[in-house]
Protein backbone atom coordinates (compact mmCIF):
# COMPACT_ATOMS: atom_id res chain seq x y z
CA UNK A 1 -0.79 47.23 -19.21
CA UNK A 2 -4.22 48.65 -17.84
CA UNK A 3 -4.53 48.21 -14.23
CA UNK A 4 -7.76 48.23 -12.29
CA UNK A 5 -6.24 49.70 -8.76
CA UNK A 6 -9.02 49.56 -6.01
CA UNK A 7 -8.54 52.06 -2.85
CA UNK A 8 -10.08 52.24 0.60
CA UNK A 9 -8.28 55.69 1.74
CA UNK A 10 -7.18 58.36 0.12
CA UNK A 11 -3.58 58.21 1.71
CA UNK A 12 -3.45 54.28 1.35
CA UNK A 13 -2.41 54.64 -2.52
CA UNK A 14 0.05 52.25 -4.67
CA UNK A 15 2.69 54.72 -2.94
CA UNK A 16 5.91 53.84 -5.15
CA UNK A 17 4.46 52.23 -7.12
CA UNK A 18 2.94 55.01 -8.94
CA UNK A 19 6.68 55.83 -10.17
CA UNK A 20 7.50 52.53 -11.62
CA UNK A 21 4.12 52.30 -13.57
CA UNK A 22 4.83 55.85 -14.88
CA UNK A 23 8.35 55.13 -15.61
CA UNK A 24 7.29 51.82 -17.63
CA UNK A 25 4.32 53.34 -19.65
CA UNK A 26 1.48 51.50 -17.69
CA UNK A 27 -1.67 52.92 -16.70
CA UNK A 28 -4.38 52.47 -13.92
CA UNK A 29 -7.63 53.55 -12.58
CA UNK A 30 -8.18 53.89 -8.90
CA UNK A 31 -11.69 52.88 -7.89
CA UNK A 32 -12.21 54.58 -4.72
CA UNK A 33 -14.15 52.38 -2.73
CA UNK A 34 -14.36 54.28 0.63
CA UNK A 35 -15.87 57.66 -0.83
CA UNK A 36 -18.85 55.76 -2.66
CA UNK A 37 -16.57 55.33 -6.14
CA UNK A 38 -19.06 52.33 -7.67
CA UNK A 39 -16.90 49.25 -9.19
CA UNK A 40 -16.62 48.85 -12.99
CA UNK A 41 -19.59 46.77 -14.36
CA UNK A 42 -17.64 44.21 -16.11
CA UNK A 43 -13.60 44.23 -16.44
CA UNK A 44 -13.02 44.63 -19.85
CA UNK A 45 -10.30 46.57 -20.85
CA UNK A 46 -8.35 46.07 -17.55
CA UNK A 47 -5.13 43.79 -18.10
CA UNK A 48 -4.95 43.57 -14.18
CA UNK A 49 -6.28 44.02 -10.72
CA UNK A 50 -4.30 45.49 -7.44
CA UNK A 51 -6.52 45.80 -4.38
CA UNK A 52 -4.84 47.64 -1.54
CA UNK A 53 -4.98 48.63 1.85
CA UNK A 54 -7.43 49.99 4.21
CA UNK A 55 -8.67 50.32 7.67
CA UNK A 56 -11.38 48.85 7.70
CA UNK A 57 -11.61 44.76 8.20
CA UNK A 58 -13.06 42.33 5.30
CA UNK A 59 -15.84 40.87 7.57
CA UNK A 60 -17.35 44.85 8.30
CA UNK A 61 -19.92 44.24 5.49
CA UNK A 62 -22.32 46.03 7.68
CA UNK A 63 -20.05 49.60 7.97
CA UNK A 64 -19.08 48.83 4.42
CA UNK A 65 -21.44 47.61 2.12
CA UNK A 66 -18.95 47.53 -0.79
CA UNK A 67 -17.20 44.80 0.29
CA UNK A 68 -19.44 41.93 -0.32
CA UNK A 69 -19.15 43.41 -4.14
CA UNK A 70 -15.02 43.55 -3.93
CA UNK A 71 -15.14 40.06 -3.15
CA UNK A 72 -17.27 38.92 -5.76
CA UNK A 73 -15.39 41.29 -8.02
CA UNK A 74 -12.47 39.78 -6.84
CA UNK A 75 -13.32 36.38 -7.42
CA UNK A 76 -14.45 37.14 -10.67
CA UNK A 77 -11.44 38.72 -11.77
CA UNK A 78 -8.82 35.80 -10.29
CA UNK A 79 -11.15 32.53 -10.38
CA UNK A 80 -12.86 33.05 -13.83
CA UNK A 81 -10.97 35.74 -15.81
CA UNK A 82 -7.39 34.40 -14.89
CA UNK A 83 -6.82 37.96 -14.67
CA UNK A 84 -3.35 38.79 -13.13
CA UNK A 85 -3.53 40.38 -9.72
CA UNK A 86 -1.47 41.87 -6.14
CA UNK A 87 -3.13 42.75 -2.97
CA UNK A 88 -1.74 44.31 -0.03
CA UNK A 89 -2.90 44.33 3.36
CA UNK A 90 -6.31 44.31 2.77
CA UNK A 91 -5.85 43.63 -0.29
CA UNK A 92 -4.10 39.80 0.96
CA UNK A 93 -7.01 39.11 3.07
CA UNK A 94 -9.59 40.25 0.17
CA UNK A 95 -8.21 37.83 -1.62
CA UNK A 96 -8.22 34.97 0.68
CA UNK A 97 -11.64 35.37 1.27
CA UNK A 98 -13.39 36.03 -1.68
CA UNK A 99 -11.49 32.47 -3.02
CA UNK A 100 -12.86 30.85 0.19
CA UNK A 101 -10.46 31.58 2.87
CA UNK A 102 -10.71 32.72 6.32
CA UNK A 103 -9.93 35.68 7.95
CA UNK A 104 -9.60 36.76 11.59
CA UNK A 105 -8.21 39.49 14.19
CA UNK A 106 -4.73 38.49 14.95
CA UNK A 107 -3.75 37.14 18.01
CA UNK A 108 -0.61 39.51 18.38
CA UNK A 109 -1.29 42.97 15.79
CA UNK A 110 2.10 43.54 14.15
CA UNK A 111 3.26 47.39 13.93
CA UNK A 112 6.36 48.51 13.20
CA UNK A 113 9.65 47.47 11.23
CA UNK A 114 9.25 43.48 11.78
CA UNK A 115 11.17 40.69 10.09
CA UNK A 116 9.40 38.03 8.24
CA UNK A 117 10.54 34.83 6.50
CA UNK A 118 10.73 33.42 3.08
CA UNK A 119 8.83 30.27 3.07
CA UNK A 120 10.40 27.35 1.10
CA UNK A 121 8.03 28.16 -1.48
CA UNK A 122 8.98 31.88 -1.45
CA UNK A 123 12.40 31.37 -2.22
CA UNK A 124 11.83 29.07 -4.87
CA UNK A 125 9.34 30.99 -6.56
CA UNK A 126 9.15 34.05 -8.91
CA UNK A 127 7.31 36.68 -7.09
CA UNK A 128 9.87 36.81 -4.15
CA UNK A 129 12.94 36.11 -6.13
CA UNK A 130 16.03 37.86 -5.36
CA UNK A 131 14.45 39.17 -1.63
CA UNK A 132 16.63 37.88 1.02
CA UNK A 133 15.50 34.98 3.21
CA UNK A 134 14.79 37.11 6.38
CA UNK A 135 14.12 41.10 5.32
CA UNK A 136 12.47 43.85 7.53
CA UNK A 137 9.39 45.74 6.33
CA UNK A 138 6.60 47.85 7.67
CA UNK A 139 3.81 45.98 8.77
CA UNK A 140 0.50 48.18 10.24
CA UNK A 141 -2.64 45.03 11.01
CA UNK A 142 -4.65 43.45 13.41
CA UNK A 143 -5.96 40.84 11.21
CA UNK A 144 -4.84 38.37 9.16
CA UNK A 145 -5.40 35.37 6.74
CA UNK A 146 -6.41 31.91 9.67
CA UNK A 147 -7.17 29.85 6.98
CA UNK A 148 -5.50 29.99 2.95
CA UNK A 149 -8.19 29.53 -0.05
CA UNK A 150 -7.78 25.76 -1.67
CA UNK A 151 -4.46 25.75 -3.80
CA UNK A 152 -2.95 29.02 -2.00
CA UNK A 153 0.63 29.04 -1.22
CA UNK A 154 2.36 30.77 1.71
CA UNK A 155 5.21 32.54 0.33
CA UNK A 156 6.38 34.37 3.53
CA UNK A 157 5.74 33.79 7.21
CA UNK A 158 6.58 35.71 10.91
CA UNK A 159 6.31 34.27 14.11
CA UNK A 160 3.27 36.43 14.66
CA UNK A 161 1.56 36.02 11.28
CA UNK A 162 1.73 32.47 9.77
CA UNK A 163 0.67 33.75 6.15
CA UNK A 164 2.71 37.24 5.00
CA UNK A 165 2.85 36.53 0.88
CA UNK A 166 0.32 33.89 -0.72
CA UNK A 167 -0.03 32.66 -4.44
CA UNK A 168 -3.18 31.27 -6.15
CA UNK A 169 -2.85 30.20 -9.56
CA UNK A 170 0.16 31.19 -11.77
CA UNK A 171 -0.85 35.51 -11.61
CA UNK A 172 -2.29 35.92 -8.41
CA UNK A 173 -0.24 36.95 -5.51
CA UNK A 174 -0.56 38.89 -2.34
CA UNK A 175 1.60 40.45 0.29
CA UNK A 176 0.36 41.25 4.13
CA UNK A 177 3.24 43.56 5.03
CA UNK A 178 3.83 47.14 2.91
CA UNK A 179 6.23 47.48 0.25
CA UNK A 180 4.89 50.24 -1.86
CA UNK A 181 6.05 52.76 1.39
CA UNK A 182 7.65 56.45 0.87
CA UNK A 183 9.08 59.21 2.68
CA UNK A 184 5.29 59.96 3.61
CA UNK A 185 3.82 57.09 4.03
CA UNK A 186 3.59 56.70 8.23
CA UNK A 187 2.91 60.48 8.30
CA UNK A 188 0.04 59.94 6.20
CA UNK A 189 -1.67 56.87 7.44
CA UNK A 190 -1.03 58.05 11.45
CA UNK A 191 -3.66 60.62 10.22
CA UNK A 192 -6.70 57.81 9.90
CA UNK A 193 -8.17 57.54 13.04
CA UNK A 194 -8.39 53.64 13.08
CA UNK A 195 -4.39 53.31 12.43
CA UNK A 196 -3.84 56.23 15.15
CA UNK A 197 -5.39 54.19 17.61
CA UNK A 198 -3.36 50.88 17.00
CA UNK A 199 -0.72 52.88 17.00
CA UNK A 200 -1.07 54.69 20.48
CA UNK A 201 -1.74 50.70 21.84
CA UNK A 202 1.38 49.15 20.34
CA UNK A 203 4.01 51.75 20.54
CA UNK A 204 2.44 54.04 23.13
CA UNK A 205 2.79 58.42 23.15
CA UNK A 206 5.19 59.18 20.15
CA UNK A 207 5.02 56.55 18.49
CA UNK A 208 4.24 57.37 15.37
CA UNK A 209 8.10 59.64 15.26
CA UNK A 210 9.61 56.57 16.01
CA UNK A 211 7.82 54.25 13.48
CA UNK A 212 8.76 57.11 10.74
CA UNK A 213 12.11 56.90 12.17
CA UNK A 214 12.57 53.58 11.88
CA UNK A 215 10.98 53.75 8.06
CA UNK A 216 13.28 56.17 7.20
CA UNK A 217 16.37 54.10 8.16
CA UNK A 218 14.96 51.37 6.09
CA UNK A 219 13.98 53.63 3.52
CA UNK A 220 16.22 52.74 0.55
CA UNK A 221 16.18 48.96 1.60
CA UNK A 222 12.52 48.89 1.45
CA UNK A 223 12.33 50.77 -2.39
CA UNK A 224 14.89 48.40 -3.32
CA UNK A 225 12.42 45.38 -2.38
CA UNK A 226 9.23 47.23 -4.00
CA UNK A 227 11.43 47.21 -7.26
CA UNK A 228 12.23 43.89 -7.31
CA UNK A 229 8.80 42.80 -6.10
CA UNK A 230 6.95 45.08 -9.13
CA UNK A 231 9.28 43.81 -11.39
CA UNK A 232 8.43 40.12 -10.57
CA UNK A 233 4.49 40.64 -10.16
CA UNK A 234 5.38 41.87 -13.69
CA UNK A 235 6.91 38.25 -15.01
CA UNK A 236 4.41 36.75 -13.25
CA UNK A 237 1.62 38.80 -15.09
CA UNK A 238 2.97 37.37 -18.22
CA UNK A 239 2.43 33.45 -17.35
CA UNK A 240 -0.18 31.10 -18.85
C-alpha cells in the first residue's frame, strides 16, 4: 500500500506508526502542509489517505489558506474515490467537515491521559475491535466534531467530547484522541507554541513533566492499542 500522509507540523508525524508501515513493506508520502508543501494534483497512485494532527483549527482558512484545499481534497478522496482513509486530531475534524459536518471549540479542552468510551457501535465494529470498553489515551484539543457528516458513526465517546472515533462509509475512519504516541511525543509537541499555551492553562507550571510522566506509564498500553488499531484500519482498507 501507497499512503498519501498529510502533515501540519513537523513534530506531529504518524509517530509509531512509521514502524509498523516499515515493518509491513508499505510506503507513504508526507505532504507538508504547514511549510507551503502544495497537495498532489490528482490521487493517482495513492492506495490511501491519513491526515493528521496540527495546531491550527479547521475553520482558520484565513491563517491557513491550505485548508479550504485539504477539505476538498479530502472529500474527493473519501466521497468520490472510496479511497480508504484515518485522521487524527485534526485529521477527525478534517474529515467531518469537508463531508459536511460541524466543528467547534470545545466547551471543556481535554489534555492529558483521559478515559474515553467505546460506543455500542465501537465495540461492535472492526476498527476498534479488541480495545477495551473504557481505555486511557493522550488527548491534546480544544475543538471538536458538534455536529457528525450524514451517515457518520460515533465509535467512541468521553464525557467531555461526545464524538472521539467516527466511521463514514466502509474505509473511512477517524480518531480525536492520539494513538500513534512515543517516548517523544509530549516533549516534542510542548515545543509548538499553540500546544505550550494550552498546556500552561490546563495543567499549570510543569506541566508538561507530568503529562510525559503520565505518557510514559501508559507507554506500552498505548503501543499496544496503536497496533491493534493499524492493524484494523488495515482490514478495514480491504472492504468493498
Amino acid at each position: 500500500m501507497h499512503i498519501l500522509t498529510l502533515q501540519h507540523a513537523p513534530v506531529e508525524h504518524s509517530g509509531i506508526f512509521r514502524r509498523f508501515l516499515t515493518e509491513d513493506g508499505h510506503s507513504w508520502d508526507t505532504v507538508e502542509l504547514d511549510q507551503g508543501q502544495a497537495l498532489p494534483d490528482d490521487l493517482n497512485g495513492y492506495d490511501a489517505l491519513w491526515v493528521l494532527g496540527g495546531p491550527m483549527d479547521v475553520w482558520q482558512e484565513d491563517a491557513h489558506p491550505w485548508l479550504k484545499a485539504e477539505k476538498a481534497l479530502i472529500r474527493k478522496a473519501v466521497e468520490e474515490l472510496g479511497m480508504p482513509y484515518l485522521g487524527l486530531c485534526l485529521g477527525h475534524q478534517l474529515l467531518a467537515e469537508a463531508l459536511g459536518g460541524k466543528v467547534g471549540k470545545s466547551a471543556n479542552p481535554e489534555i492529558g491521559v483521559c478515559d474515553v468510551q467505546l460506543t455500542e457501535a465501537g465495540a461492535e465494529g472492526v476498527f476498534l475491535d479488541g480495545i477495551p470498553d473504557t481505555f486511557p489515551c493522550l488527548q491534546w484539543h480544544g475543538a471538536e466534531v458538534s455536529e457528525m457528516p450524514a451517515g457518520a458513526h460515533c465509535l467512541a465517546t468521553s464525557p467531555d467530547c461526545a464524538v472521539q472515533a467516527m466511521s463514514w462509509g466502509p474505509r473511512a475512519y477517524s480518531l480525536q484522541f492520539h494513538v500513534e504516541i512515543e517516548p517523544d511525543t509530549v516533549a516534542n509537541w510542548a515545543a509548538i507554541p499553540e500546544y505550550a499555551t494550552s498546556l500552561d492553562a490546563a495543567m499549570g507550571t510543569g506541566g508538561a513533566a507530568k503529562f510525559e510522566q503520565d505518557c510514559n506509564a501508559h507507554m506500552s498500553a498505548f503501543n499496544e492499542m496503536a497496533e491493534r488499531i493499524y492493524i484494523n484500519w488495515m482490514q478495514t482498507s480491504a472492504q468493498a
